[in-house]
C-alpha atoms as a PDB file:
ATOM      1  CA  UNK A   1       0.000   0.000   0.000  1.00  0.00           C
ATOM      2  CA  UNK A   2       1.148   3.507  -0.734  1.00  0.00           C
ATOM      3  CA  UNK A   3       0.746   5.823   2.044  1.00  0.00           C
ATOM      4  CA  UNK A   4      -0.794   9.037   1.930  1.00  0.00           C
ATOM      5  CA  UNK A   5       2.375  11.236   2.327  1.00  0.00           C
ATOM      6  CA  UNK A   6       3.802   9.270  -1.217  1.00  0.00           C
ATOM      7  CA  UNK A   7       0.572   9.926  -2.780  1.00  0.00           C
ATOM      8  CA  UNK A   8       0.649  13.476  -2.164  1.00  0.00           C
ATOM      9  CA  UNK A   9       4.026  14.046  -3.209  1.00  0.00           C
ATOM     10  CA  UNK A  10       3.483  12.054  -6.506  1.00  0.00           C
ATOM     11  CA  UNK A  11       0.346  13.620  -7.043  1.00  0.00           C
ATOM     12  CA  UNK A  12       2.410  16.844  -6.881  1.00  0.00           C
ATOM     13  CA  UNK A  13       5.068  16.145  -8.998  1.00  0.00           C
ATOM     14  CA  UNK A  14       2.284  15.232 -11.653  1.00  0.00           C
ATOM     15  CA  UNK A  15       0.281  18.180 -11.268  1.00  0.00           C
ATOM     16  CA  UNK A  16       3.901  20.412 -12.100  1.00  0.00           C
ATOM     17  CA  UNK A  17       4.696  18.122 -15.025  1.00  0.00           C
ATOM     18  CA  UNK A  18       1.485  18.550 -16.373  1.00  0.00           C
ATOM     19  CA  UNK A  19       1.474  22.281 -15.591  1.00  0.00           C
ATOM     20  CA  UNK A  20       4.933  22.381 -17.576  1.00  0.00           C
ATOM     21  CA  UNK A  21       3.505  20.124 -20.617  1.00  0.00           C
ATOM     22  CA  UNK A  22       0.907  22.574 -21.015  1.00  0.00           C
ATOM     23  CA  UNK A  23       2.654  25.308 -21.638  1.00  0.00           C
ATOM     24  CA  UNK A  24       5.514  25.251 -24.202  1.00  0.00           C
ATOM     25  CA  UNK A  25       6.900  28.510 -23.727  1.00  0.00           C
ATOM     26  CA  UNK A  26       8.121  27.290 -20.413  1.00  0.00           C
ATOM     27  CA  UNK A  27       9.425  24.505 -22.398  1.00  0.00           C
ATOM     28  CA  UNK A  28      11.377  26.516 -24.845  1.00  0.00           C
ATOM     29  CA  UNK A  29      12.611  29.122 -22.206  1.00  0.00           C
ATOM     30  CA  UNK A  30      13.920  27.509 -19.354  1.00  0.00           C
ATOM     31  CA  UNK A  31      16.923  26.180 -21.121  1.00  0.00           C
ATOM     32  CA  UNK A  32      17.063  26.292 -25.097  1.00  0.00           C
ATOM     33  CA  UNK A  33      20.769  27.425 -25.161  1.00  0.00           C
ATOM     34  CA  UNK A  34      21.358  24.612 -22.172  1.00  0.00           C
ATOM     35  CA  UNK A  35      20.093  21.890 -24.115  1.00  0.00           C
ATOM     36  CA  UNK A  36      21.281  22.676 -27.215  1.00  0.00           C
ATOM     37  CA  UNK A  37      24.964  22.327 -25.915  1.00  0.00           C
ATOM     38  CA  UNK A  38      24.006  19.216 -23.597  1.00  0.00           C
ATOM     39  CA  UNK A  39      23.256  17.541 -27.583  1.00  0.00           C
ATOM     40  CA  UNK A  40      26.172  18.539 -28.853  1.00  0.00           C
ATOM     41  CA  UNK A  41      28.617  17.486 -26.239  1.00  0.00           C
ATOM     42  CA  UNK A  42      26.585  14.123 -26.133  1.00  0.00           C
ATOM     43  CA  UNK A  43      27.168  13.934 -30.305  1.00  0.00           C
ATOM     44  CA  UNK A  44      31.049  14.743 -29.828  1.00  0.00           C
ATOM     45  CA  UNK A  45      31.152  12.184 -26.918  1.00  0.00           C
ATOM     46  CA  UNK A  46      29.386   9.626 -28.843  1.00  0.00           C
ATOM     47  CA  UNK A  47      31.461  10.106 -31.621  1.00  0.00           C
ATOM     48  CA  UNK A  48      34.933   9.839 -29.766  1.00  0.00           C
ATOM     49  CA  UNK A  49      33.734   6.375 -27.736  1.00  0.00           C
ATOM     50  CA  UNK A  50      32.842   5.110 -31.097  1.00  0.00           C
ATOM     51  CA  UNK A  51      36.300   6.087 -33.096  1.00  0.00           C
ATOM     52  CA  UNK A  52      37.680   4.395 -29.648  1.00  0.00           C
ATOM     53  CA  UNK A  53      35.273   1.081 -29.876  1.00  0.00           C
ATOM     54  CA  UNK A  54      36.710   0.792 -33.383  1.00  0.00           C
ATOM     55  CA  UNK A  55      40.522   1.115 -32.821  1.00  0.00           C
ATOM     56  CA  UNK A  56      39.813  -1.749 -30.164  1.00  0.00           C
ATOM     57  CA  UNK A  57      37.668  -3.808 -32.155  1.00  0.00           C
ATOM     58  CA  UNK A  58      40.613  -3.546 -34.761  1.00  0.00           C
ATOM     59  CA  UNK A  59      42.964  -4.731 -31.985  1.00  0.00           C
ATOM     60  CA  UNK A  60      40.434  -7.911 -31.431  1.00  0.00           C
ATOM     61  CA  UNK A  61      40.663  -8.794 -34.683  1.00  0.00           C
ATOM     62  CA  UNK A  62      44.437  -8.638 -34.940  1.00  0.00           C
ATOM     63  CA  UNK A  63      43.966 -10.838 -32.074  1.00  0.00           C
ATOM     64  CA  UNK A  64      41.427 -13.624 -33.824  1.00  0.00           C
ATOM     65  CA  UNK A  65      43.652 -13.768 -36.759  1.00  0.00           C
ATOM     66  CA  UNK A  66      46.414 -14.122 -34.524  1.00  0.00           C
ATOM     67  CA  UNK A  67      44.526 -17.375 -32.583  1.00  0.00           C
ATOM     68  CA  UNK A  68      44.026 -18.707 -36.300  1.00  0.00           C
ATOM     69  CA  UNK A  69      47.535 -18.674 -36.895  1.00  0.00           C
ATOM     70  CA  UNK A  70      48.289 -20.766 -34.017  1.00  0.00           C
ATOM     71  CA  UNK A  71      45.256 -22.745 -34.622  1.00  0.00           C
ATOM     72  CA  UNK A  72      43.098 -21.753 -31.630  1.00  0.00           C
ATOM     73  CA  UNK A  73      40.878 -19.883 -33.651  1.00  0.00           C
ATOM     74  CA  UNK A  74      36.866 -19.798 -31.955  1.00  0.00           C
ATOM     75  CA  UNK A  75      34.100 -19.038 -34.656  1.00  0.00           C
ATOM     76  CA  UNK A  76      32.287 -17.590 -31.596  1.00  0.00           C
ATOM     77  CA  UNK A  77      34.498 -14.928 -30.646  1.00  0.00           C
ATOM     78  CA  UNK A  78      34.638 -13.810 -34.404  1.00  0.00           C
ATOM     79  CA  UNK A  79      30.486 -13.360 -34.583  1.00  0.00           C
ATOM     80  CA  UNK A  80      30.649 -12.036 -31.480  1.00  0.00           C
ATOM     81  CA  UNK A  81      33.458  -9.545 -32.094  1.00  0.00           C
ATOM     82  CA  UNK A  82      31.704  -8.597 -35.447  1.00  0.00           C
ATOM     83  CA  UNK A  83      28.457  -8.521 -34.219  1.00  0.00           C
ATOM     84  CA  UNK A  84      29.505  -6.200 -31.209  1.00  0.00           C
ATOM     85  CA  UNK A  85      31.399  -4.019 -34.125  1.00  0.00           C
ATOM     86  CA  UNK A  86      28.360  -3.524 -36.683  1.00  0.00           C
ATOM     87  CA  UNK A  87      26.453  -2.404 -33.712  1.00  0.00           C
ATOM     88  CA  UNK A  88      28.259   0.526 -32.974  1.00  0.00           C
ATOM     89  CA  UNK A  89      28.725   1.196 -36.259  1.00  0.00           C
ATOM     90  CA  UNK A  90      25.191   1.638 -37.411  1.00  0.00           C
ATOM     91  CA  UNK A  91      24.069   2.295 -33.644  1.00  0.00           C
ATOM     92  CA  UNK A  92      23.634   6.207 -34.998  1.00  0.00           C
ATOM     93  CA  UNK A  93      21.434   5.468 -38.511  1.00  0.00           C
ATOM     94  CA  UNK A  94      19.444   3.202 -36.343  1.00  0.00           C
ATOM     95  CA  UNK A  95      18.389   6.194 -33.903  1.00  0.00           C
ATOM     96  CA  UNK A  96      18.063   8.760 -36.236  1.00  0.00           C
ATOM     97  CA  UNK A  97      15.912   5.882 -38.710  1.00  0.00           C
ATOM     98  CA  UNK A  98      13.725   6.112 -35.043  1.00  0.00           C
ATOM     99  CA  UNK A  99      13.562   9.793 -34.767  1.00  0.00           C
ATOM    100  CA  UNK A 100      16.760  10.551 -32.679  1.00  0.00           C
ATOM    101  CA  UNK A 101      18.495  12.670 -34.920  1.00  0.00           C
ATOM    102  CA  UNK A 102      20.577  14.151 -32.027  1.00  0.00           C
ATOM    103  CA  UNK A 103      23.286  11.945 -32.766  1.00  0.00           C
ATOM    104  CA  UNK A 104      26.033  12.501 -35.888  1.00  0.00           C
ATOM    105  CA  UNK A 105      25.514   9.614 -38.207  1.00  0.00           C
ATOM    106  CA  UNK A 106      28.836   8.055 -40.097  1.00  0.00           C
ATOM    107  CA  UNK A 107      31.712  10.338 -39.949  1.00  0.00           C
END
């Protein structure tokens, strides 16, 4: 059971969202600039951990062909490697196919 005390203070914090919802210009002024920075910081980010993912993914395929050299070569590390690889490479057309176009798409 909920008590009364965590009813009211949900029902509270509803009432302001809904107040807020309403009323786009609150929307629009309390931070435009703010967020507008927030996405492209999150973009550059993004990119960099990508560029990063990649070099290492590289690296882990140096290492597979490596393992097949010396015959210890596993067919599940390879999917698994590639797999994990043409996920964050088409993580970005994926979000912006969804509506996200926040994020840069293959640079």
């Amino acid at each position: 059971m909920i008590s009364y005390r965590k009813a009211a203070i949900l029902g509270l914090v509803m009432a302001s969202c809904a107040a807020v919802a309403t009323e786009p210009a609150l929307a629009q002024q309390a931070g435009g600039t703010f967020f507008t920075s927030v996405q492209n910081k999150t973009g550059d980010i993004f990119t960099n951990v990508r560029n990063i993912l990649m070099i290492v993914g590289a690296m882990g395929v140096l290492g597979l062909a490596t393992m097949a050299f010396f015959g210890k070569f596993k067919w599940h590390w390879a999917v698994s490697l590639l797999g994990g690889l043409a996920l964050i490479a088409f993580v970005s057309q994926v979000l912006s196919y969804f509506g996200l176009n926040g994020l840069p798409t293959g640079q």
